[in-house]
N, C-alpha and C. Protein backbone atom coordinates (compact mmCIF):
# COMPACT_ATOMS: atom_id res chain seq x y z
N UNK A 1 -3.07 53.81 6.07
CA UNK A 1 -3.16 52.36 6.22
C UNK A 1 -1.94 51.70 5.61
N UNK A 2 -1.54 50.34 5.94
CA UNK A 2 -1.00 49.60 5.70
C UNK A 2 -1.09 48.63 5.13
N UNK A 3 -0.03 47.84 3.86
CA UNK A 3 -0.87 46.92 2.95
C UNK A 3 0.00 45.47 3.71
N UNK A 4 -0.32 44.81 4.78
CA UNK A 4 0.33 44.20 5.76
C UNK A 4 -0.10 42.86 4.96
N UNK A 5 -1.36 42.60 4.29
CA UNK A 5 -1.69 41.10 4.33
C UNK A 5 -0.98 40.12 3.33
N UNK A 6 -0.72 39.01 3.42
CA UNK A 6 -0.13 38.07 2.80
C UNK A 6 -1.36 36.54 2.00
N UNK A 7 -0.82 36.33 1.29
CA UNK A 7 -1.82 35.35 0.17
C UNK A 7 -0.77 34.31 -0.25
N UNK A 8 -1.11 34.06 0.37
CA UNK A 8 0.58 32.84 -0.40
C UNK A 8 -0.21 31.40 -1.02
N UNK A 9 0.27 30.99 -2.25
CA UNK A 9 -0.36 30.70 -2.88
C UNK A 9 0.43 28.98 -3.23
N UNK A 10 0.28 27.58 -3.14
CA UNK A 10 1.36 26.78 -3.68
C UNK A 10 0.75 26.52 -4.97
N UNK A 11 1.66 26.49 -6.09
CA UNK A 11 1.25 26.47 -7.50
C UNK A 11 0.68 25.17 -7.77
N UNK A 12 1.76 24.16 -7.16
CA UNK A 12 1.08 22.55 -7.36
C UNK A 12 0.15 21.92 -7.15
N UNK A 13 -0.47 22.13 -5.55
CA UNK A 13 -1.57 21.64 -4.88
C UNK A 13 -2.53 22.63 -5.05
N UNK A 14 -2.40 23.70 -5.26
CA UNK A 14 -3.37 24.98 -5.19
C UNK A 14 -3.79 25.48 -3.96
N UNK A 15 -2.96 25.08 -3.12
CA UNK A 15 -3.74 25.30 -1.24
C UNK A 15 -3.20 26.72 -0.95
N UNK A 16 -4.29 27.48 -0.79
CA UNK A 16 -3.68 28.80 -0.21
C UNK A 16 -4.13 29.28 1.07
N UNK A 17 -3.16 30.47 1.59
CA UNK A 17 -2.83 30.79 2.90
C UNK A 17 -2.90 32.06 3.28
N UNK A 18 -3.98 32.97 3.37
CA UNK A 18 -4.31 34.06 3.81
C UNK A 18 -4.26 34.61 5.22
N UNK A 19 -3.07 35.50 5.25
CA UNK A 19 -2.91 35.99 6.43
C UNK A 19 -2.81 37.51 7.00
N UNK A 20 -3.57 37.83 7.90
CA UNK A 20 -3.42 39.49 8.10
C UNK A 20 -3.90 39.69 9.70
N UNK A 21 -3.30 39.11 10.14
CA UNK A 21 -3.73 38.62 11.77
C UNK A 21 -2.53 39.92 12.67
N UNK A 22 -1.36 40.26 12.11
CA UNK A 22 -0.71 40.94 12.41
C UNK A 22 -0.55 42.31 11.89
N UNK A 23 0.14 43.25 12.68
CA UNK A 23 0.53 44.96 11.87
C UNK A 23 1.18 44.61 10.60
N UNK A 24 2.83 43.71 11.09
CA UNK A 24 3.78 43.56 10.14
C UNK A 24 3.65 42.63 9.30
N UNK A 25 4.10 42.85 8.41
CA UNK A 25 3.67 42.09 6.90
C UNK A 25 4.94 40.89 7.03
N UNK A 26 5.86 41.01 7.79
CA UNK A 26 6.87 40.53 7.95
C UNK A 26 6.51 39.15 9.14
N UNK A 27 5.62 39.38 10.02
CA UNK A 27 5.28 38.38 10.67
C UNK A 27 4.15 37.39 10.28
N UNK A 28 3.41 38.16 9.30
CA UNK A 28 1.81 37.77 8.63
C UNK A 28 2.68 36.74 7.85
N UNK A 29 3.64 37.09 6.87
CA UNK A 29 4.56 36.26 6.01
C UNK A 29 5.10 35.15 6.69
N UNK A 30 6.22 35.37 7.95
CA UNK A 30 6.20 34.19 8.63
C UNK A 30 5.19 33.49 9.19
N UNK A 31 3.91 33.62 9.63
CA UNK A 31 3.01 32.69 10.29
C UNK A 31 2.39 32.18 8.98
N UNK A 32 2.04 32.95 7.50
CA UNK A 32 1.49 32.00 6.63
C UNK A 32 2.61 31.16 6.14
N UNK A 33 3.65 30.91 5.99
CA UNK A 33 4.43 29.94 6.00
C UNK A 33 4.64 28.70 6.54
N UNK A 34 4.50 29.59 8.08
CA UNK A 34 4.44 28.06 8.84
C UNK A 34 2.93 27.22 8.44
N UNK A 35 1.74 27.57 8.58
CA UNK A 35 0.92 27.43 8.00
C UNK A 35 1.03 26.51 6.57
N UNK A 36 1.34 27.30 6.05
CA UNK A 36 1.52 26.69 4.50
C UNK A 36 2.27 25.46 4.74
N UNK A 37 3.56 25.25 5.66
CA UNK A 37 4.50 23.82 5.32
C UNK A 37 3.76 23.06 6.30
N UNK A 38 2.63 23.20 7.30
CA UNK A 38 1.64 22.22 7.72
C UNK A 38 0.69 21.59 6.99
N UNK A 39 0.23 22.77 6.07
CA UNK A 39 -0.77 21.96 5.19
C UNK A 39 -0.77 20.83 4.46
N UNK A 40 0.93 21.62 3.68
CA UNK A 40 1.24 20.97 2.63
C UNK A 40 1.93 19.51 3.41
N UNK A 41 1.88 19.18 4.27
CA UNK A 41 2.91 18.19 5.23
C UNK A 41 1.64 17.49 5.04
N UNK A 42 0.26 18.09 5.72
CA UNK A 42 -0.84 17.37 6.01
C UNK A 42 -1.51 16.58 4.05
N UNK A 43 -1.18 17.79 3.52
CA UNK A 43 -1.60 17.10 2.05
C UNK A 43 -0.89 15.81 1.18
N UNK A 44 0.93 15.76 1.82
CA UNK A 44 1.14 15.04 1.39
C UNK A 44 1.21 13.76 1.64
N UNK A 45 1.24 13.83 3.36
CA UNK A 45 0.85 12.76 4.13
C UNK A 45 -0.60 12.08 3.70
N UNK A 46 -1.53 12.29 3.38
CA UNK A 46 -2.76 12.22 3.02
C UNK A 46 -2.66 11.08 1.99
N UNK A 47 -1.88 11.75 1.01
CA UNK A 47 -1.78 11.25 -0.41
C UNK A 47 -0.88 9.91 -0.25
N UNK A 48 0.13 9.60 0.97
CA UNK A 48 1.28 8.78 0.94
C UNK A 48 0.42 7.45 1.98
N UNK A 49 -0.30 8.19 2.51
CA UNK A 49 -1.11 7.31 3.33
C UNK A 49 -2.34 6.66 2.11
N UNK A 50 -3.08 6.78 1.45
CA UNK A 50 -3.77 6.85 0.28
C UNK A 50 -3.34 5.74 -0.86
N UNK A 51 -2.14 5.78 -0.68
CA UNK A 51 -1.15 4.82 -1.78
C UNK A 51 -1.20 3.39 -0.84
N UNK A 52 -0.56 3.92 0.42
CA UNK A 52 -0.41 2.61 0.88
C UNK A 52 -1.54 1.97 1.71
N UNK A 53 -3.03 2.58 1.73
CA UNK A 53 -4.37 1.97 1.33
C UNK A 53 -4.37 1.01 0.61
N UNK A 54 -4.35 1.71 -0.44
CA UNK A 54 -4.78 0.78 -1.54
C UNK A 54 -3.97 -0.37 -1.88
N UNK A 55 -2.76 0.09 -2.12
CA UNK A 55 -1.71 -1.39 -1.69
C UNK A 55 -2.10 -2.40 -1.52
N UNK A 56 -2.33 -2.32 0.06
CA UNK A 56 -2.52 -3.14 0.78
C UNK A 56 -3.89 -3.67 0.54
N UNK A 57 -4.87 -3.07 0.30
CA UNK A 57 -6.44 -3.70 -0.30
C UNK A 57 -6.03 -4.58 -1.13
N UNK A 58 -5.13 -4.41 -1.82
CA UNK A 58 -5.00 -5.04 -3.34
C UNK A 58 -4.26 -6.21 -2.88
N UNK A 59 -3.35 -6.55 -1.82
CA UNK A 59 -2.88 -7.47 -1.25
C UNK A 59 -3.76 -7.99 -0.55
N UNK A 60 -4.72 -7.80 0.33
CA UNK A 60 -5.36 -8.69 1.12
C UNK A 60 -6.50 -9.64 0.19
N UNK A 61 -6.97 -8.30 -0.37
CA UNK A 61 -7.86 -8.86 -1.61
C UNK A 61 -8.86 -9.02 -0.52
N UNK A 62 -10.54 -10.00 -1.29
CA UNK A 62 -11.33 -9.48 -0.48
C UNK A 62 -12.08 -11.10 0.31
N UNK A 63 -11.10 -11.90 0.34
CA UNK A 63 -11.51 -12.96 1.14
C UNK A 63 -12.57 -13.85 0.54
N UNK A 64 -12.70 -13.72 -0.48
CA UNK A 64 -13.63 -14.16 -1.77
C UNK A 64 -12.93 -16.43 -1.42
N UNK A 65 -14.29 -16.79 -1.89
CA UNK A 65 -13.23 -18.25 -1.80
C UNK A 65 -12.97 -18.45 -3.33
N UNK A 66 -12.68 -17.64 -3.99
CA UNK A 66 -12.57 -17.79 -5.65
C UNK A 66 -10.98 -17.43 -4.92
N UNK A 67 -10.17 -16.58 -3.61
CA UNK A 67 -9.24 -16.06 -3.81
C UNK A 67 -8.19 -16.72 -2.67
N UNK A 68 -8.70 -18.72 -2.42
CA UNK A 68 -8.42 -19.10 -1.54
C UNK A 68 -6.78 -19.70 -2.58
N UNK A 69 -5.61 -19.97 -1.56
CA UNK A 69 -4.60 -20.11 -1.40
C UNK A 69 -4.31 -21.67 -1.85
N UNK A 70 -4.71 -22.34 -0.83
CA UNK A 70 -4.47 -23.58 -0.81
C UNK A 70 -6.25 -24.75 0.16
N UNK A 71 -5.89 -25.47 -0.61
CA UNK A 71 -7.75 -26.41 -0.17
C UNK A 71 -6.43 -27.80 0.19
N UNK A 72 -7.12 -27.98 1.72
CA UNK A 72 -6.77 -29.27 2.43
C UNK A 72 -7.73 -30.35 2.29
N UNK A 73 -7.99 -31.18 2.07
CA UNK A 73 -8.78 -32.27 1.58
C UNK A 73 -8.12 -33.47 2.33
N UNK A 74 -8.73 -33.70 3.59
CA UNK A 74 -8.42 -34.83 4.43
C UNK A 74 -9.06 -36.61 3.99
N UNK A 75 -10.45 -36.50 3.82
CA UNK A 75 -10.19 -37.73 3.29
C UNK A 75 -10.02 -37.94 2.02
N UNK A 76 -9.59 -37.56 1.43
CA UNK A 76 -8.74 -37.70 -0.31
C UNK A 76 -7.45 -37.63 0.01
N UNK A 77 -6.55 -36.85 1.44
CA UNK A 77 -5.46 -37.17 1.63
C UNK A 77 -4.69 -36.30 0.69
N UNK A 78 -5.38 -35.09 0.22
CA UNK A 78 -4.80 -34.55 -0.94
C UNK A 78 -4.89 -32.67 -0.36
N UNK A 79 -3.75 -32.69 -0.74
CA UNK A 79 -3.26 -30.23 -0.35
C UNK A 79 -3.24 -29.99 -2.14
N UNK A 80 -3.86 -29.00 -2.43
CA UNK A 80 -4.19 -28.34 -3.57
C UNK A 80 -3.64 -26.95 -3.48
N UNK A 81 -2.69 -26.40 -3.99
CA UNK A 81 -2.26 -25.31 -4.00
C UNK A 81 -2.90 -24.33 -5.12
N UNK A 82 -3.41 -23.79 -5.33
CA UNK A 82 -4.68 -22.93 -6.43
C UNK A 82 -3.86 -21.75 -6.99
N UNK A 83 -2.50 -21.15 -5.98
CA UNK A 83 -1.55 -20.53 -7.13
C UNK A 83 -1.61 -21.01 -8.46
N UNK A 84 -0.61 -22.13 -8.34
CA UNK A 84 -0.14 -22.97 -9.25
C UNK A 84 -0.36 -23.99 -10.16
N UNK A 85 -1.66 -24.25 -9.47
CA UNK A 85 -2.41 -25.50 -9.97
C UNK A 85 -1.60 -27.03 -9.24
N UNK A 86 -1.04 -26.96 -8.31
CA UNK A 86 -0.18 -28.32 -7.94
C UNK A 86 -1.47 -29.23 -6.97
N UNK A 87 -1.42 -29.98 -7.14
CA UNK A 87 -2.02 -31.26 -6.32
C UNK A 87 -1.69 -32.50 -5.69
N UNK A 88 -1.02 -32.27 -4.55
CA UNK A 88 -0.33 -33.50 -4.09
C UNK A 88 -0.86 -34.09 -3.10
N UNK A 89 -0.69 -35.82 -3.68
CA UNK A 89 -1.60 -36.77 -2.58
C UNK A 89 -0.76 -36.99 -1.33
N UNK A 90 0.12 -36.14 -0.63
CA UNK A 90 0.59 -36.48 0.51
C UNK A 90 0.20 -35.61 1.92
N UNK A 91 -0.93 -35.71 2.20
CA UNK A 91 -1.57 -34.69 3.28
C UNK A 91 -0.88 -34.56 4.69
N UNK A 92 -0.40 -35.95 4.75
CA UNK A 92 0.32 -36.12 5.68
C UNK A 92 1.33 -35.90 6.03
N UNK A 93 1.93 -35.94 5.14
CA UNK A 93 3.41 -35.83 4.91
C UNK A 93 3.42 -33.99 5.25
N UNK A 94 2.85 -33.77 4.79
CA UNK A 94 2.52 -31.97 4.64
C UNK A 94 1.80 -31.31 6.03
N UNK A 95 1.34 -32.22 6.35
CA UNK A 95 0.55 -31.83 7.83
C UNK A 95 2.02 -32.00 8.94
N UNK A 96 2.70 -33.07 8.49
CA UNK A 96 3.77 -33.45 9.84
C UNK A 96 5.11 -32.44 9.47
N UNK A 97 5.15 -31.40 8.59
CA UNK A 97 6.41 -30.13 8.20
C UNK A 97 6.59 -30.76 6.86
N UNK A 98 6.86 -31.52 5.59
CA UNK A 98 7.43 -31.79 4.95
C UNK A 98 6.73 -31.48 3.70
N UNK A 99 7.40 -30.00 3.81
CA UNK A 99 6.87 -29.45 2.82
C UNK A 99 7.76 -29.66 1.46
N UNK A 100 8.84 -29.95 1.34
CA UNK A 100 9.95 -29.78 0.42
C UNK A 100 9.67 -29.31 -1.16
N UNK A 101 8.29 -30.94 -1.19
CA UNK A 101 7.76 -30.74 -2.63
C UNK A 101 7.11 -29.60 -3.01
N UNK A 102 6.29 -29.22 -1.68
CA UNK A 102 5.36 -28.32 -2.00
C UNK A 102 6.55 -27.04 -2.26
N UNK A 103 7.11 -26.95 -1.62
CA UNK A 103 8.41 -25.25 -1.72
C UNK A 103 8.99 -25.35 -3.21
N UNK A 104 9.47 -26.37 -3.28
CA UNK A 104 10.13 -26.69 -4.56
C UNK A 104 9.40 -26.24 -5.85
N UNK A 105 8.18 -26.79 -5.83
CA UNK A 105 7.21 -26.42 -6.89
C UNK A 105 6.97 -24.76 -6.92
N UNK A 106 6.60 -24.24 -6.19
CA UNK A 106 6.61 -22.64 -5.94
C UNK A 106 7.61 -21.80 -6.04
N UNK A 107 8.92 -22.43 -5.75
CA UNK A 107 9.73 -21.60 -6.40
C UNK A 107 10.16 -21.29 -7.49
N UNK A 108 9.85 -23.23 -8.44
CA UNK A 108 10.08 -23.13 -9.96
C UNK A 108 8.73 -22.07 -10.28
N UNK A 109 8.14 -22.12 -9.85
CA UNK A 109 7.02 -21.45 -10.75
C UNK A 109 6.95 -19.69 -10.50
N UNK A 110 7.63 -19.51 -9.43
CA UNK A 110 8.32 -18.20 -9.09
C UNK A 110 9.50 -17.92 -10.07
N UNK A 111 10.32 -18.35 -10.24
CA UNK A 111 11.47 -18.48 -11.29
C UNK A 111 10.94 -18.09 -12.67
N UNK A 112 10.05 -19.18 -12.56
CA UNK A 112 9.27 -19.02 -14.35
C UNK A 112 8.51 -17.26 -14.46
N UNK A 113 7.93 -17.19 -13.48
CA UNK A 113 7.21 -16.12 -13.54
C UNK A 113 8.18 -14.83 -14.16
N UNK A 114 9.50 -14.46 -13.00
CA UNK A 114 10.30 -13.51 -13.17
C UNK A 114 10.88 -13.55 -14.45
N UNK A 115 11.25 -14.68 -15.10
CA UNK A 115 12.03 -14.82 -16.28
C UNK A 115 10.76 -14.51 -17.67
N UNK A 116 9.12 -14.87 -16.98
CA UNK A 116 8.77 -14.30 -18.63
C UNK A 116 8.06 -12.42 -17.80
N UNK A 117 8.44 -12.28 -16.85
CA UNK A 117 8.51 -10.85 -16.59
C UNK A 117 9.24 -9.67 -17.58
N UNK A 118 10.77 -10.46 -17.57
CA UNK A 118 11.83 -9.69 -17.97
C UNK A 118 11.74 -9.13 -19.76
């Protein structure tokens, strides 16, 4: 007899690859290989897909109205931005493009943010 079979083993993931499908130990070796760099393709894909799950959960967040953006308030005439805490009585002004104030404010407070980041 012949000791043809192959066990190939990856140390990191622990995924192993038992092969004895062939005579030659030389082909058993190449097919658990190929084998092996599928798995490990499929394991890491898994894991890269997995990350950018959760990501993105964590960005959408869960539609909660505790996790609303901005509250339009038509007869008060008033846009509430809930980032920032800003409240401006110009609804209109904001409904017809003129956002300026509103951008302006969000970026200082973007600014502020990065600078007590650092």
């Amino acid at each position: 007899k012949t000791s043809s079979a192959i066990l190939l083993v990856h140390t990191e993931t622990g995924i192993t690859v038992s092969m004895q499908d062939e005579k030659s130990q030389h082909k058993n070796r190449a097919k658990a290989r190929r084998i092996m760099t599928t798995r490990l393709y499929d394991h890491f894909q898994k894991q890269q897909d997995a990350k950018l799950d959760s990501a993105r959960k964590t960005m959408i967040g869960s539609g909660d109205r505790s996790q609303r953006i901005r509250t339009y308030n038509f007869p008060q005439n008033r846009c509430t931005d809930h980032r920032i805490g800003l409240t401006l009585y110009s609804l209109d002004r904001i409904m017809l493009g003129q956002l300026d104030e509103l951008v302006e404010a969000l970026q200082t407070h973007d600014k502020e943010q990065r600078l007590q980041n650092l």
